[in-house]
N, C-alpha and C. Protein backbone atom coordinates (compact mmCIF):
# COMPACT_ATOMS: atom_id res chain seq x y z
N UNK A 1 84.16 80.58 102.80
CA UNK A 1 84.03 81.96 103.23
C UNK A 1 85.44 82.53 103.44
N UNK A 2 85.84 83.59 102.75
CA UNK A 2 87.20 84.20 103.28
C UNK A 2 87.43 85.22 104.40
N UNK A 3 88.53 85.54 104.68
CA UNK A 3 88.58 86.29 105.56
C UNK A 3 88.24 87.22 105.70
N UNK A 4 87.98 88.09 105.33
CA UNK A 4 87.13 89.82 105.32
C UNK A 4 85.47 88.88 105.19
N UNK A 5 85.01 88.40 104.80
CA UNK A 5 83.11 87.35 105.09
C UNK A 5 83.57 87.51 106.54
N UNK A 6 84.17 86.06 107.17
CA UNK A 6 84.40 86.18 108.90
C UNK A 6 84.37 87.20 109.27
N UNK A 7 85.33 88.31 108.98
CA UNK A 7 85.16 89.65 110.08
C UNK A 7 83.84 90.26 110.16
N UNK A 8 83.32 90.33 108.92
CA UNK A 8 81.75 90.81 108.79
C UNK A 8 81.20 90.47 109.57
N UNK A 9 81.13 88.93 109.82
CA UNK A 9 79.92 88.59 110.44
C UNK A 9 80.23 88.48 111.90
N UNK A 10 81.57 88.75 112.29
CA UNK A 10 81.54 88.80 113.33
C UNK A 10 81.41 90.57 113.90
N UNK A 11 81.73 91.30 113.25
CA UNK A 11 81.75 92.72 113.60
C UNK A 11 80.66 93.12 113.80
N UNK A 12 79.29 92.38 112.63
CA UNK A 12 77.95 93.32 112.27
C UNK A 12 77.17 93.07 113.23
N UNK A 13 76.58 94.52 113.41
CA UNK A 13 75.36 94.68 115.09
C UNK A 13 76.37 94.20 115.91
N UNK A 14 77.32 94.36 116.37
CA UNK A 14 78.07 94.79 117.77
C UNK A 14 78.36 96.25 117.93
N UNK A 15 78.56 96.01 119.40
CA UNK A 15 78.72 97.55 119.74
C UNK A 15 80.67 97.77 119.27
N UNK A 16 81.13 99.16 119.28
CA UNK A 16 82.02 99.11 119.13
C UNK A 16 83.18 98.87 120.53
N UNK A 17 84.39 98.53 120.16
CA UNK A 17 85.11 97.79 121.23
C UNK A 17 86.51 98.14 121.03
N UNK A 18 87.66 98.24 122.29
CA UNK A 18 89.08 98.28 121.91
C UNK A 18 89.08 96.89 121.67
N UNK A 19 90.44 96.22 120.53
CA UNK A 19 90.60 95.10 120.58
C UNK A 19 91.78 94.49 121.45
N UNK A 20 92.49 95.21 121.73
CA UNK A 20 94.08 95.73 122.16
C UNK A 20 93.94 95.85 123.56
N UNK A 21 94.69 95.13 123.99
CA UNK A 21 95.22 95.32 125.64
C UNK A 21 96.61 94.82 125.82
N UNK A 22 97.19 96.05 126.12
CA UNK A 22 98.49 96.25 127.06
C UNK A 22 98.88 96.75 128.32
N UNK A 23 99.63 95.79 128.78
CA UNK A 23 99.78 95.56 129.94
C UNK A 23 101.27 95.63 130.30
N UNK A 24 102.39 96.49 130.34
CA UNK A 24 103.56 96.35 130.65
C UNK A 24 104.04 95.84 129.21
N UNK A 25 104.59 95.12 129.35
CA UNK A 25 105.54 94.25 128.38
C UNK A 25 104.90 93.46 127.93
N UNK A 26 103.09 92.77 127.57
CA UNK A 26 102.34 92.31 126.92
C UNK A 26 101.66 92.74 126.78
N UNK A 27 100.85 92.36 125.32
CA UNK A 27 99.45 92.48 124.68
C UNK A 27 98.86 91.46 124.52
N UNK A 28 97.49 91.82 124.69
CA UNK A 28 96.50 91.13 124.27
C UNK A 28 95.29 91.38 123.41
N UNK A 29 95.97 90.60 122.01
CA UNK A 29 94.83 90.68 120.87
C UNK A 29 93.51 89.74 120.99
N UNK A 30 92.41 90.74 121.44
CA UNK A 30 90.71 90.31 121.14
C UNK A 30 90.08 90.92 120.23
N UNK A 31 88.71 90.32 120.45
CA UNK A 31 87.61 91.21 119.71
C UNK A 31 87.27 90.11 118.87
N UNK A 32 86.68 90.50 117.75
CA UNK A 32 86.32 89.32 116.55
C UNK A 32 87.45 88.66 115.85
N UNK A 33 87.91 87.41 116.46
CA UNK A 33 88.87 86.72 116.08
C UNK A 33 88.55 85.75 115.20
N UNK A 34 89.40 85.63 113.76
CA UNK A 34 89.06 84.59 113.06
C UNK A 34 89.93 83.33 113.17
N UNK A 35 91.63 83.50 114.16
CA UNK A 35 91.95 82.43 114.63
C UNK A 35 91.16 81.83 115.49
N UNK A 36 91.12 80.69 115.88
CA UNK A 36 90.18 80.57 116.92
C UNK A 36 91.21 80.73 118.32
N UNK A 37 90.02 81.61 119.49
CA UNK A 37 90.92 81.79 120.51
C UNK A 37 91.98 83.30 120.24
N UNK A 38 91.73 83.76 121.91
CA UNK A 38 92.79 85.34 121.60
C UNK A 38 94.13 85.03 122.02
N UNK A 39 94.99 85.67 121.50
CA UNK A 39 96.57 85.56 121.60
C UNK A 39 96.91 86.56 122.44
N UNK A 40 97.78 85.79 123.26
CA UNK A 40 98.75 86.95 124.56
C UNK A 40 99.73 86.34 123.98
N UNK A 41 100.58 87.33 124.13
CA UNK A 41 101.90 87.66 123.81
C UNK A 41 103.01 88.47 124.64
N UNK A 42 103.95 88.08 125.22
CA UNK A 42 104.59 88.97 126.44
C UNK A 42 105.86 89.14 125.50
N UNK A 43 105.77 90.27 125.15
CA UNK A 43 106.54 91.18 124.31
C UNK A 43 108.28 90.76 124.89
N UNK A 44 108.79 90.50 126.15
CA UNK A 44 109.83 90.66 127.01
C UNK A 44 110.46 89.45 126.33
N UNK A 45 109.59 88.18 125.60
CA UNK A 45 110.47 86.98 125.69
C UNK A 45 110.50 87.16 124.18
N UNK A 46 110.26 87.92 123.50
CA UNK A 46 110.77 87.83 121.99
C UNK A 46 111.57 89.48 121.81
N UNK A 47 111.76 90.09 122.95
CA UNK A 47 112.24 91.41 122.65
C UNK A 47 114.09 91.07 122.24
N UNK A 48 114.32 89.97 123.30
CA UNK A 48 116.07 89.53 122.72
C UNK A 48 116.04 89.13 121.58
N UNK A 49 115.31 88.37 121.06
CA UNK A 49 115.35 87.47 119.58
C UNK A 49 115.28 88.49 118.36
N UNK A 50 113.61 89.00 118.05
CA UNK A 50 113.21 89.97 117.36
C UNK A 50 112.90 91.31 117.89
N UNK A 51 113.78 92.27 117.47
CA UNK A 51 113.91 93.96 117.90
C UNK A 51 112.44 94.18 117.51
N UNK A 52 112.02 94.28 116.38
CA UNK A 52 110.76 94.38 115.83
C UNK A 52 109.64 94.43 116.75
N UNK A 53 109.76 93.05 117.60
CA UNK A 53 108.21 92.89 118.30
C UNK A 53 108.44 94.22 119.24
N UNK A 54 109.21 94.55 119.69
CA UNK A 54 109.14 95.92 120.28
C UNK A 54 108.12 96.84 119.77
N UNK A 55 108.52 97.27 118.44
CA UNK A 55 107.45 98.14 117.79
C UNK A 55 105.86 97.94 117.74
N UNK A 56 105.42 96.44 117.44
CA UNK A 56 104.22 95.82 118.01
C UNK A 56 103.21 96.78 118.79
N UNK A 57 103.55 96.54 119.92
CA UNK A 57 102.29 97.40 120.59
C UNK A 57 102.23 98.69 120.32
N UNK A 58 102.85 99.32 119.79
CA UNK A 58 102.81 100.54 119.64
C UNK A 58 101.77 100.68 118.48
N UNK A 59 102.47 100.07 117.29
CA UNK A 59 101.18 99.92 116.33
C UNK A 59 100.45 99.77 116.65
N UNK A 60 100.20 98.52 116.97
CA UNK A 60 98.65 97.60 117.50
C UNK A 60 97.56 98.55 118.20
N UNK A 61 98.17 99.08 119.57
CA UNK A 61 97.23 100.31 119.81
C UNK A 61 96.65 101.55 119.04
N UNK A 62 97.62 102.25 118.25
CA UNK A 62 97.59 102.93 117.48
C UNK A 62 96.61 102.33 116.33
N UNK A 63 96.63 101.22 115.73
CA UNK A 63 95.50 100.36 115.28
C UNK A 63 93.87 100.39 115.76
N UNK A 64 93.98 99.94 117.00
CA UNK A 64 93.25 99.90 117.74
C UNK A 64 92.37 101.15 117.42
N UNK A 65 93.17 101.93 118.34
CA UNK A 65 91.95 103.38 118.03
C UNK A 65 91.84 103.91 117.29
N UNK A 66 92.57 103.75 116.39
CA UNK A 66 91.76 103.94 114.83
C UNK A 66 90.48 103.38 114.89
N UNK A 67 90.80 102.27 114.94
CA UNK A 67 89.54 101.19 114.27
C UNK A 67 88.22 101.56 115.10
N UNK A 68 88.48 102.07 116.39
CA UNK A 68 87.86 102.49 117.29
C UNK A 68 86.55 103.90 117.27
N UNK A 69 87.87 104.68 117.14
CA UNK A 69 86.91 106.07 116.27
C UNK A 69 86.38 105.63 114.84
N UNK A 70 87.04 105.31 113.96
CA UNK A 70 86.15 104.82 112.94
C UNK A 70 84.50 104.39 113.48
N UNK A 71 84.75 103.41 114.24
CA UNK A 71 83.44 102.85 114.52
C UNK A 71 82.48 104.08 114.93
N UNK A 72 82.83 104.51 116.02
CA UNK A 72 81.96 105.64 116.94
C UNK A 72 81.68 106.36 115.82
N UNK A 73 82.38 106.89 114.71
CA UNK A 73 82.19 108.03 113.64
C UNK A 73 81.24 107.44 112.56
N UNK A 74 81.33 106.08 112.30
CA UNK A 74 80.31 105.32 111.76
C UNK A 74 79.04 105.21 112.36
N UNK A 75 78.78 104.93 113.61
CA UNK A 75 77.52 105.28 114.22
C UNK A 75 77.12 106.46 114.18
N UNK A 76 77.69 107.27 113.86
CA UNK A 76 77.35 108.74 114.61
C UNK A 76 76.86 109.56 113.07
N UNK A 77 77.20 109.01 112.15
CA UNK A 77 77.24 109.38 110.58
C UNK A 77 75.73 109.21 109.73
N UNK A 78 75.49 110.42 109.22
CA UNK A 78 73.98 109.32 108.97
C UNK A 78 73.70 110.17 107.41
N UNK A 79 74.69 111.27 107.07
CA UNK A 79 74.09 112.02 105.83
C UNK A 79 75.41 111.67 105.10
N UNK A 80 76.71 111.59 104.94
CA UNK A 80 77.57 111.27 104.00
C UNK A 80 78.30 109.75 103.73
N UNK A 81 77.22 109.22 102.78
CA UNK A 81 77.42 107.77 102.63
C UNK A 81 79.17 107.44 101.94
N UNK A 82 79.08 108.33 101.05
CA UNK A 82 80.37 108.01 100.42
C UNK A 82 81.54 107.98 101.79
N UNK A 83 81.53 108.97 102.67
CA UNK A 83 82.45 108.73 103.90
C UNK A 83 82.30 108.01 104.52
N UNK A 84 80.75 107.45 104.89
CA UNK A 84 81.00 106.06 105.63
C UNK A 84 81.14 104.85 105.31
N UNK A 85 80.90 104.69 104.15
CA UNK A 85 81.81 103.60 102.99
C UNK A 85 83.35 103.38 103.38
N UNK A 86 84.12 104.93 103.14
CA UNK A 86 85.25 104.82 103.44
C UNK A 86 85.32 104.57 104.25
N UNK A 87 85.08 104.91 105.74
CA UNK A 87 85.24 104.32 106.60
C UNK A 87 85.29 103.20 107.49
N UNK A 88 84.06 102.71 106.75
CA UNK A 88 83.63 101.25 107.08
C UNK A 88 85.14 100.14 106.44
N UNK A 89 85.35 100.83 105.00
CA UNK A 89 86.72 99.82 104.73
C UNK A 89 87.55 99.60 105.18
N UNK A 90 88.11 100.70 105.83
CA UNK A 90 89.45 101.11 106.27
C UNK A 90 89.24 100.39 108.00
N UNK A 91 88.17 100.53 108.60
CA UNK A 91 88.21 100.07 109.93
C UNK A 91 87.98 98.46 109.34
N UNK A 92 87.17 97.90 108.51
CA UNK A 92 87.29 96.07 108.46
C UNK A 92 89.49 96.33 108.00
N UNK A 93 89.88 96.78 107.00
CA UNK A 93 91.06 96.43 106.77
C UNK A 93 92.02 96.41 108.23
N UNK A 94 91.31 97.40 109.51
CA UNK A 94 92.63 97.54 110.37
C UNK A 94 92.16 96.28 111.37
N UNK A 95 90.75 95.85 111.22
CA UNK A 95 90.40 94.53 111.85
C UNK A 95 90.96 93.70 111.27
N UNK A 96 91.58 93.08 110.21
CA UNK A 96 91.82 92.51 109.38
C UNK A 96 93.46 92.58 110.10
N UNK A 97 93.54 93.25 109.77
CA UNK A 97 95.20 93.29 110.32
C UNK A 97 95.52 93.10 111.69
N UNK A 98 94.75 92.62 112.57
CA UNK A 98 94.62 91.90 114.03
C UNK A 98 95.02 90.89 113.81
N UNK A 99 94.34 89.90 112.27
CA UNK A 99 93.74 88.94 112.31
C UNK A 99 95.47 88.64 111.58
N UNK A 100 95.91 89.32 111.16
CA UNK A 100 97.03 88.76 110.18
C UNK A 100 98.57 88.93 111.26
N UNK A 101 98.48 89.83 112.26
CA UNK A 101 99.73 89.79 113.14
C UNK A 101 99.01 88.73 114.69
N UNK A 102 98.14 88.32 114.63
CA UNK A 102 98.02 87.00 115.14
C UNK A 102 98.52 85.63 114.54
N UNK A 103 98.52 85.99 113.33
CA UNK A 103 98.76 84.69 112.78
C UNK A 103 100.68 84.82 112.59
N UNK A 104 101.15 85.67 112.40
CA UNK A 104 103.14 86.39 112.19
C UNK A 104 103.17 86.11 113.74
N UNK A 105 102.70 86.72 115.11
CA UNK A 105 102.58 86.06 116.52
C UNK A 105 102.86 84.65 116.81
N UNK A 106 102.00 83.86 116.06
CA UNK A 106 101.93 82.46 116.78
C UNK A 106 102.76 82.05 116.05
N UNK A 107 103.04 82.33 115.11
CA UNK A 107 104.27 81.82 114.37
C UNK A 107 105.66 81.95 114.82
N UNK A 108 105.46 83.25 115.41
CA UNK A 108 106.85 83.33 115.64
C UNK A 108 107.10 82.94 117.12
N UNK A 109 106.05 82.78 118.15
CA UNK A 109 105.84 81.89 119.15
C UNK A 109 106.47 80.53 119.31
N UNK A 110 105.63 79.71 117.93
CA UNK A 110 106.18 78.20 117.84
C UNK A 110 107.99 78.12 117.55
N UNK A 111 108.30 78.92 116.56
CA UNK A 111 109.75 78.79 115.80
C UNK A 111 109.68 80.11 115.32
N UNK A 112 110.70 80.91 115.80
CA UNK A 112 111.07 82.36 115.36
C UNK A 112 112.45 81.89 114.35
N UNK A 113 111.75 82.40 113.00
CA UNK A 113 112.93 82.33 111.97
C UNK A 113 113.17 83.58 111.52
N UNK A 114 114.01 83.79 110.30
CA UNK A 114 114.08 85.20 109.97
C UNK A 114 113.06 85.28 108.94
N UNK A 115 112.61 84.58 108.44
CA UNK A 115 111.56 85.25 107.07
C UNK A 115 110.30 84.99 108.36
N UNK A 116 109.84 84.65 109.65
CA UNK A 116 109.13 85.37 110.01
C UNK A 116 109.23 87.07 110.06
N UNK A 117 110.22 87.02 110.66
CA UNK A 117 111.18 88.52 111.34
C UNK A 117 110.61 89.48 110.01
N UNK A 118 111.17 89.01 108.93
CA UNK A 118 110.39 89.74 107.97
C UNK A 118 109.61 90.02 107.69
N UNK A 119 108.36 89.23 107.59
CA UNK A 119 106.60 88.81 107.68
C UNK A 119 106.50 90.56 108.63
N UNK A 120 106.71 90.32 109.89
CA UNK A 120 106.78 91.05 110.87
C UNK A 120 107.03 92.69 110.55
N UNK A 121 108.19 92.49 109.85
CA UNK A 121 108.56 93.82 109.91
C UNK A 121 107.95 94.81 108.26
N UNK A 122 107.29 93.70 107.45
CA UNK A 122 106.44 94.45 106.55
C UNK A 122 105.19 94.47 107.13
N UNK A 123 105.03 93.30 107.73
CA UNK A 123 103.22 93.72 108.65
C UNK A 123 103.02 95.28 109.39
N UNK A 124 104.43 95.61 109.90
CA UNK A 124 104.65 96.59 110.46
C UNK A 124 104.48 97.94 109.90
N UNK A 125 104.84 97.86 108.43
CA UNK A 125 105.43 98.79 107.70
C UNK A 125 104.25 99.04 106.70
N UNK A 126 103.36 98.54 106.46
CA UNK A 126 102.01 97.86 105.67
C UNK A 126 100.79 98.97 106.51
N UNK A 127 101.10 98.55 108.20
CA UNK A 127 100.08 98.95 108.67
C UNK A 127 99.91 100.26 109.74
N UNK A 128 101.02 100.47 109.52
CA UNK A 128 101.71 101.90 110.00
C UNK A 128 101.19 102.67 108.93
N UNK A 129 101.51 102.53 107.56
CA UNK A 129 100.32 103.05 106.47
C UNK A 129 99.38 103.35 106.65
N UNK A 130 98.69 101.99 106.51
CA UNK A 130 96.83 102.15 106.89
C UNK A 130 96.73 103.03 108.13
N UNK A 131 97.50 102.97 109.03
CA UNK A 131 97.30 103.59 110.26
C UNK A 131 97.16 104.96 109.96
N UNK A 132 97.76 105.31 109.25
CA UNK A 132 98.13 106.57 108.68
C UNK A 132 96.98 107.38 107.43
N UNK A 133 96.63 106.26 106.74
CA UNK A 133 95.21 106.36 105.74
C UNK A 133 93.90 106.84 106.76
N UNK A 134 93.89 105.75 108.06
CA UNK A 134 92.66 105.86 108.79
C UNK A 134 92.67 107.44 109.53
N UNK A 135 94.34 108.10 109.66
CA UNK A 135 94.27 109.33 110.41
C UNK A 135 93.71 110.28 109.31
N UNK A 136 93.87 109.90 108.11
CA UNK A 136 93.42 111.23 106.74
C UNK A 136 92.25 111.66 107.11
N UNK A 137 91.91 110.30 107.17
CA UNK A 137 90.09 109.63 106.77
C UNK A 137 89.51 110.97 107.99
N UNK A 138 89.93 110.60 109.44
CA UNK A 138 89.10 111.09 110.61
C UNK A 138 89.73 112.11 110.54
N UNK A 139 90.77 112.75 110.39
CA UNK A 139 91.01 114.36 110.82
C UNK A 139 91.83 114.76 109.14
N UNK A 140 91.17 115.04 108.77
CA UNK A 140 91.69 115.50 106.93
C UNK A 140 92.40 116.79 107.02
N UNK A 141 92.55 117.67 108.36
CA UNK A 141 93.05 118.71 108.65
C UNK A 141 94.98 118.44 108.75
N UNK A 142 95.06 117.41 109.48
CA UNK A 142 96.36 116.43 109.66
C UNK A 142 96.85 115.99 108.18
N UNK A 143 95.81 115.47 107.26
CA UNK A 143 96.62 115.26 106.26
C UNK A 143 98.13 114.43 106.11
N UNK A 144 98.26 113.09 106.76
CA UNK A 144 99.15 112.65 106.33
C UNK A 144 98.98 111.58 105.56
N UNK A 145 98.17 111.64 104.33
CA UNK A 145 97.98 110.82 103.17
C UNK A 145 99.20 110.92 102.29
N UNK A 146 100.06 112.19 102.27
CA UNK A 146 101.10 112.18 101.55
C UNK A 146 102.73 111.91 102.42
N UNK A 147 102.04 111.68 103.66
CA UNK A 147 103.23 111.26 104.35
C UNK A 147 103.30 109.91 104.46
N UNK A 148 102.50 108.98 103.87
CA UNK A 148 102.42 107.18 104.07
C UNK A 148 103.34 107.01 103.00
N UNK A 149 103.98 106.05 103.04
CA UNK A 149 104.45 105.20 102.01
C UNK A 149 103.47 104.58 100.91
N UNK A 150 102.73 103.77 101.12
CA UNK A 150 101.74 102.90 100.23
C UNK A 150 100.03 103.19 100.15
N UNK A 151 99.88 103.35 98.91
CA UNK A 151 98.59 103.62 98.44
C UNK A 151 97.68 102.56 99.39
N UNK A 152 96.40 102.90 99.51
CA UNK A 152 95.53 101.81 100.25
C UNK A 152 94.79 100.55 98.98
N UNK A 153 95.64 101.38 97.81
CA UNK A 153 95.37 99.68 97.02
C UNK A 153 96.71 98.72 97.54
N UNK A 154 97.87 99.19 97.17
CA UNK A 154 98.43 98.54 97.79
C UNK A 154 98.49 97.64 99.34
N UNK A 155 98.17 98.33 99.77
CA UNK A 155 98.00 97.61 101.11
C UNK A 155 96.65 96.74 101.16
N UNK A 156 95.45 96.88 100.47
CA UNK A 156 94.73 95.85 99.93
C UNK A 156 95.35 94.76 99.43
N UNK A 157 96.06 95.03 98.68
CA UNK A 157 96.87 93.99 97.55
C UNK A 157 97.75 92.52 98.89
N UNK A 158 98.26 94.01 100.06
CA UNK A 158 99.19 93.05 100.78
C UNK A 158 98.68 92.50 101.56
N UNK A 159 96.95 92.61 101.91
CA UNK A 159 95.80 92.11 102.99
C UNK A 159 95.17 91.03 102.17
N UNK A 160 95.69 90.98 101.02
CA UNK A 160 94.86 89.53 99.96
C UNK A 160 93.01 89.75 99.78
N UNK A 161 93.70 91.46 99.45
CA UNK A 161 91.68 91.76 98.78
C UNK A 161 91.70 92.79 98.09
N UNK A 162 90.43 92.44 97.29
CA UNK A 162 90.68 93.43 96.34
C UNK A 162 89.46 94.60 96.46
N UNK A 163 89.18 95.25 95.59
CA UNK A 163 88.26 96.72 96.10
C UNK A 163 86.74 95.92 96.00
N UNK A 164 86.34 94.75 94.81
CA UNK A 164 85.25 94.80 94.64
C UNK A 164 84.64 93.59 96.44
N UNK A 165 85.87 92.74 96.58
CA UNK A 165 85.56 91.95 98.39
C UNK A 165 85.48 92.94 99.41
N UNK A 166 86.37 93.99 99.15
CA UNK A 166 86.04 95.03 100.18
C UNK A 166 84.62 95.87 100.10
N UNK A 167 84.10 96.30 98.84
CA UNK A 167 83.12 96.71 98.49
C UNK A 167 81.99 95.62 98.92
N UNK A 168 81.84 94.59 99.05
CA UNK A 168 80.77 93.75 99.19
C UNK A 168 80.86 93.59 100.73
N UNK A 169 82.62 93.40 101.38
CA UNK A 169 81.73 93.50 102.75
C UNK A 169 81.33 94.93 103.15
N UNK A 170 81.73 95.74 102.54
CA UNK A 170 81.11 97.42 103.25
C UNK A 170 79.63 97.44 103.25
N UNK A 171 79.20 96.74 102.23
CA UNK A 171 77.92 96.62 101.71
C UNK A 171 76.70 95.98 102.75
N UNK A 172 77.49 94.76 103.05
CA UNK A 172 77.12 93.73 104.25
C UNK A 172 76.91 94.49 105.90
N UNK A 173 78.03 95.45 106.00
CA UNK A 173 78.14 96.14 107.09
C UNK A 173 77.01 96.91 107.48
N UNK A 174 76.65 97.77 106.12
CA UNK A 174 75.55 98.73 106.05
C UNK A 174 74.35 98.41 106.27
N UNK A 175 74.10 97.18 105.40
CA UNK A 175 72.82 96.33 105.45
C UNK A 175 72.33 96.13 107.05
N UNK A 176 73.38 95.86 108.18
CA UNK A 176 73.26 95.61 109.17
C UNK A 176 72.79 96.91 110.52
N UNK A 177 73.23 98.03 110.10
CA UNK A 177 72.88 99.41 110.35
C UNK A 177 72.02 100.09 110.37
């Protein structure tokens, strides 16, 4: 089973949820985790090492409620399928991307190198995008689809999926609805 299967089955028939908690100078990534176990992270002891993790929570929240309204706007949706398709993708991809700066986290937890640092700072740059795709999606008035850097194939491409795995779990999602 790959990773976007796991999120499915952990997302489908739940209510919707923040995954994100910050607290001062840490976060804490929950919700449907496919590491096993949620990751805290106190931002303060990697802020000397990597500048980067600074930026972290900022995304991450910003993530968060994306993924958040998505959901509520997915429940709430019941006549334009083609939009809640989209939507449904774009909120598994920003779940998805929990699942992938947990794993750049513990890594850089055990042994902070620089091609983590890097990992990091395109995870960053990847999902500041999507972040940015998911704002089109919910307020199309805002319009900053032409202010992202990377197409949302691309950033598929950099999440290790392609349209027809994303298409099958949207599919899975619905079924559950």
């Amino acid at each position: 089973m790959n990773i976007l299967q796991q999120i499915v089955v952990r997302i489908r028939g739940r209510e919707c949820e923040k995954l994100v908690k910050r607290t001062g100078s840490e976060i804490v990534l929950s919700g449907p985790t496919i590491v096993e176990g949620g990751l805290s992270i106190s931002i303060g002891n990697f802020s000397n090492k990597i500048k980067e993790l600074v930026n972290v929570p900022d995304v991450a929240v910003a993530l968060d409620d994306s993924q958040y309204h998505l959901c509520i706007a997915i429940s709430d949706m019941k006549d334009d399928e083609q939009l809640k398709n989209k939507y449904i993708a774009i909120r598994l991809q920003l779940v998805m991307a929990f699942n992938q700066l947990r794993a750049i986290l513990g890594s850089i937890k055990e042994e902070p190198t620089e091609e983590l640092r890097k990992q990091l700072v395109k995870w960053l740059r990847y999902m500041n995008d999507l972040h940015k795709h998911s704002i089109s999606l919910l307020d199309p008035e805002t319009a900053v689809s032409g202010k992202s850097g990377m197409t949302i194939e691309e950033i598929r491409k950099y999440q290790g999926i392609n349209e027809f795995q994303l298409q099958v779990a949207v599919d899975q999602i619905k079924s559950n609805s």
